[in-house]
N, C-alpha and C. Protein backbone atom coordinates (compact mmCIF):
# COMPACT_ATOMS: atom_id res chain seq x y z
N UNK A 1 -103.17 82.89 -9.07
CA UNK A 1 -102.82 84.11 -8.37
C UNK A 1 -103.23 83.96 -6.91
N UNK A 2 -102.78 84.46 -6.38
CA UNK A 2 -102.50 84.56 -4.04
C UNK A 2 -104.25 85.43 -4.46
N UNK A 3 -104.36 85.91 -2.95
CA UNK A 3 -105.55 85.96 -2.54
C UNK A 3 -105.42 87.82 -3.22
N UNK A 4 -106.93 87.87 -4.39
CA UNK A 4 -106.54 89.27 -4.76
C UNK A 4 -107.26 90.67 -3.70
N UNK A 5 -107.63 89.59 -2.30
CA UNK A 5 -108.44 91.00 -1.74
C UNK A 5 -107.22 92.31 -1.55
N UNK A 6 -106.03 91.75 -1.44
CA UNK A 6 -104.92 92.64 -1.16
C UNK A 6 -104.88 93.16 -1.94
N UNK A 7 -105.31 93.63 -3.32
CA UNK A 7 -104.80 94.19 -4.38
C UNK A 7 -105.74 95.41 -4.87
N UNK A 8 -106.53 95.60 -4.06
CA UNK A 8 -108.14 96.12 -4.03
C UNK A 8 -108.75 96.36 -2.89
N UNK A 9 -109.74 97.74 -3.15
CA UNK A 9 -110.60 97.56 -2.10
C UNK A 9 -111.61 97.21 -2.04
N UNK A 10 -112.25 95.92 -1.89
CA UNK A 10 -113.28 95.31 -2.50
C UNK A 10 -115.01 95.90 -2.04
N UNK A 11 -114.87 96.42 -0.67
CA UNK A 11 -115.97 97.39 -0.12
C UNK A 11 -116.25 98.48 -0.50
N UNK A 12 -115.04 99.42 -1.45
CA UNK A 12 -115.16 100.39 -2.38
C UNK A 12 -115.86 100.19 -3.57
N UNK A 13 -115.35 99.24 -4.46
CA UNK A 13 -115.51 98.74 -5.46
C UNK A 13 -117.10 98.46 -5.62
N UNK A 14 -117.78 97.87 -3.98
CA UNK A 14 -118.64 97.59 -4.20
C UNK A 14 -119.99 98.52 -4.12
N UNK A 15 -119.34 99.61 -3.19
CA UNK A 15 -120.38 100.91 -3.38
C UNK A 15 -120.19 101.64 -3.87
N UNK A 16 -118.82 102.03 -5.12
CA UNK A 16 -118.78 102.70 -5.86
C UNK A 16 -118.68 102.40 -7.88
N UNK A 17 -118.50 101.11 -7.48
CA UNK A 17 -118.54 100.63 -8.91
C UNK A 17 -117.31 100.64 -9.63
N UNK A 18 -116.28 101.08 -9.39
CA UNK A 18 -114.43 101.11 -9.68
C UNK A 18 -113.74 101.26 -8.67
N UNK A 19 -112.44 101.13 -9.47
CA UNK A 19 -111.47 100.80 -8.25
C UNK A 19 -110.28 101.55 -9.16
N UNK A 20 -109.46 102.16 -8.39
CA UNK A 20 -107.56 102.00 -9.19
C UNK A 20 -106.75 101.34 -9.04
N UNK A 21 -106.06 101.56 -9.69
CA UNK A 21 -104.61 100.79 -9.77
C UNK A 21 -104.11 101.25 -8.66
N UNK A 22 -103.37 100.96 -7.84
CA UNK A 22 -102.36 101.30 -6.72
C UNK A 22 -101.19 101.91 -7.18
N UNK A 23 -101.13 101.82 -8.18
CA UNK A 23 -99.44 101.97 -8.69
C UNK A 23 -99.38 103.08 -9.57
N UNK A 24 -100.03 102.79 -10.65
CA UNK A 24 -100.45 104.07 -11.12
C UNK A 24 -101.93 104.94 -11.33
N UNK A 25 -102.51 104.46 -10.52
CA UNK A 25 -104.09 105.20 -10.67
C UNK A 25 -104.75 105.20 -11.58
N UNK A 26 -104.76 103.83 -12.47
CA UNK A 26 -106.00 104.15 -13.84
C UNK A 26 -106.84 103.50 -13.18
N UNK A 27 -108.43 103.51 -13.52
CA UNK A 27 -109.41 103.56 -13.04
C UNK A 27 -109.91 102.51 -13.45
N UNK A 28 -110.33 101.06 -13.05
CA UNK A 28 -110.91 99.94 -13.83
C UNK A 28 -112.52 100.08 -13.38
N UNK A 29 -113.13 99.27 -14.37
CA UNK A 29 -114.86 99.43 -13.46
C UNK A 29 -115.25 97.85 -13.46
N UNK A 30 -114.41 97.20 -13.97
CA UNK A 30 -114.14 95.33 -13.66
C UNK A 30 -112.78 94.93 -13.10
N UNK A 31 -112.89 93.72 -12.39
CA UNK A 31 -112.14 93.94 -11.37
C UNK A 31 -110.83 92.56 -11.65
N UNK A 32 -111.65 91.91 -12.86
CA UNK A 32 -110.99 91.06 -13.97
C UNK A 32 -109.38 91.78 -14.09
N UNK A 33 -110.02 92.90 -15.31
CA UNK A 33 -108.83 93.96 -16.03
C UNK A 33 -108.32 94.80 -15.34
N UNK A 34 -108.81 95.14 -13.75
CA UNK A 34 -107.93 95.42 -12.73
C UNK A 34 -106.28 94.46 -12.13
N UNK A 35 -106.76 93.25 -12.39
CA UNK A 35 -106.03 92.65 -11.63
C UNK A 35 -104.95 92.11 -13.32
N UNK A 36 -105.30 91.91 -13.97
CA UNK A 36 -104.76 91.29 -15.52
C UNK A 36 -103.67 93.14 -15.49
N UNK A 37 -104.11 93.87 -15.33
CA UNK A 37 -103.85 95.57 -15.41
C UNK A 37 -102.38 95.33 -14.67
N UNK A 38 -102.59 94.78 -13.15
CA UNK A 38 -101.61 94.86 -11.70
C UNK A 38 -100.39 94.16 -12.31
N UNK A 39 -100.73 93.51 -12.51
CA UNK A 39 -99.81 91.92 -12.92
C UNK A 39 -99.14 92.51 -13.84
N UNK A 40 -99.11 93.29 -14.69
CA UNK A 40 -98.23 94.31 -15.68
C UNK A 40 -97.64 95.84 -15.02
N UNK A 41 -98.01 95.97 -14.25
CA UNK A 41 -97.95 97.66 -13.84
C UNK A 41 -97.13 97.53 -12.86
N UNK A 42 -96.97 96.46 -11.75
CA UNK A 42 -96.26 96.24 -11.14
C UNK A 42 -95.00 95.45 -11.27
N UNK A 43 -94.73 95.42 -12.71
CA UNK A 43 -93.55 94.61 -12.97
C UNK A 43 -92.48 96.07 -13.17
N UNK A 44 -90.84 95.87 -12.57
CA UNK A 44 -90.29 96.99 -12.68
C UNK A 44 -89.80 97.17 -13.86
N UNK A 45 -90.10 98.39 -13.89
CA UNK A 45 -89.55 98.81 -15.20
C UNK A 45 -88.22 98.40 -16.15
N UNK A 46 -88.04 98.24 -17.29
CA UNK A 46 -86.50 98.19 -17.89
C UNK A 46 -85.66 99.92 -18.02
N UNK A 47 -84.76 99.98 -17.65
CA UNK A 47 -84.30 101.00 -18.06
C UNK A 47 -83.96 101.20 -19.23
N UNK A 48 -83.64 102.11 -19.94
CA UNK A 48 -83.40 102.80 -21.48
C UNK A 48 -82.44 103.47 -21.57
């Protein structure tokens, strides 16, 4: 994966202990299953 500081705010993260998703706002408190999270959330949707 490219450089994940873009995907995060890593100065948040670090005085607050979580971070969200950008995309849809769930709340991670590791920054692992944040980014494993992105990599799915940001794929576009299929239509139905």
């Amino acid at each position: 994966m490219g450089d994940i500081h873009h995907f995060y705010d890593e100065d948040f993260f670090k005085k607050w202990g979580w971070v969200s998703c950008y995309e849809c706002d769930e709340i991670f408190y590791i920054i692992e299953e944040l980014i494993e999270h992105q990599e799915e959330c940001d794929r576009p949707k299929e239509r139905t």
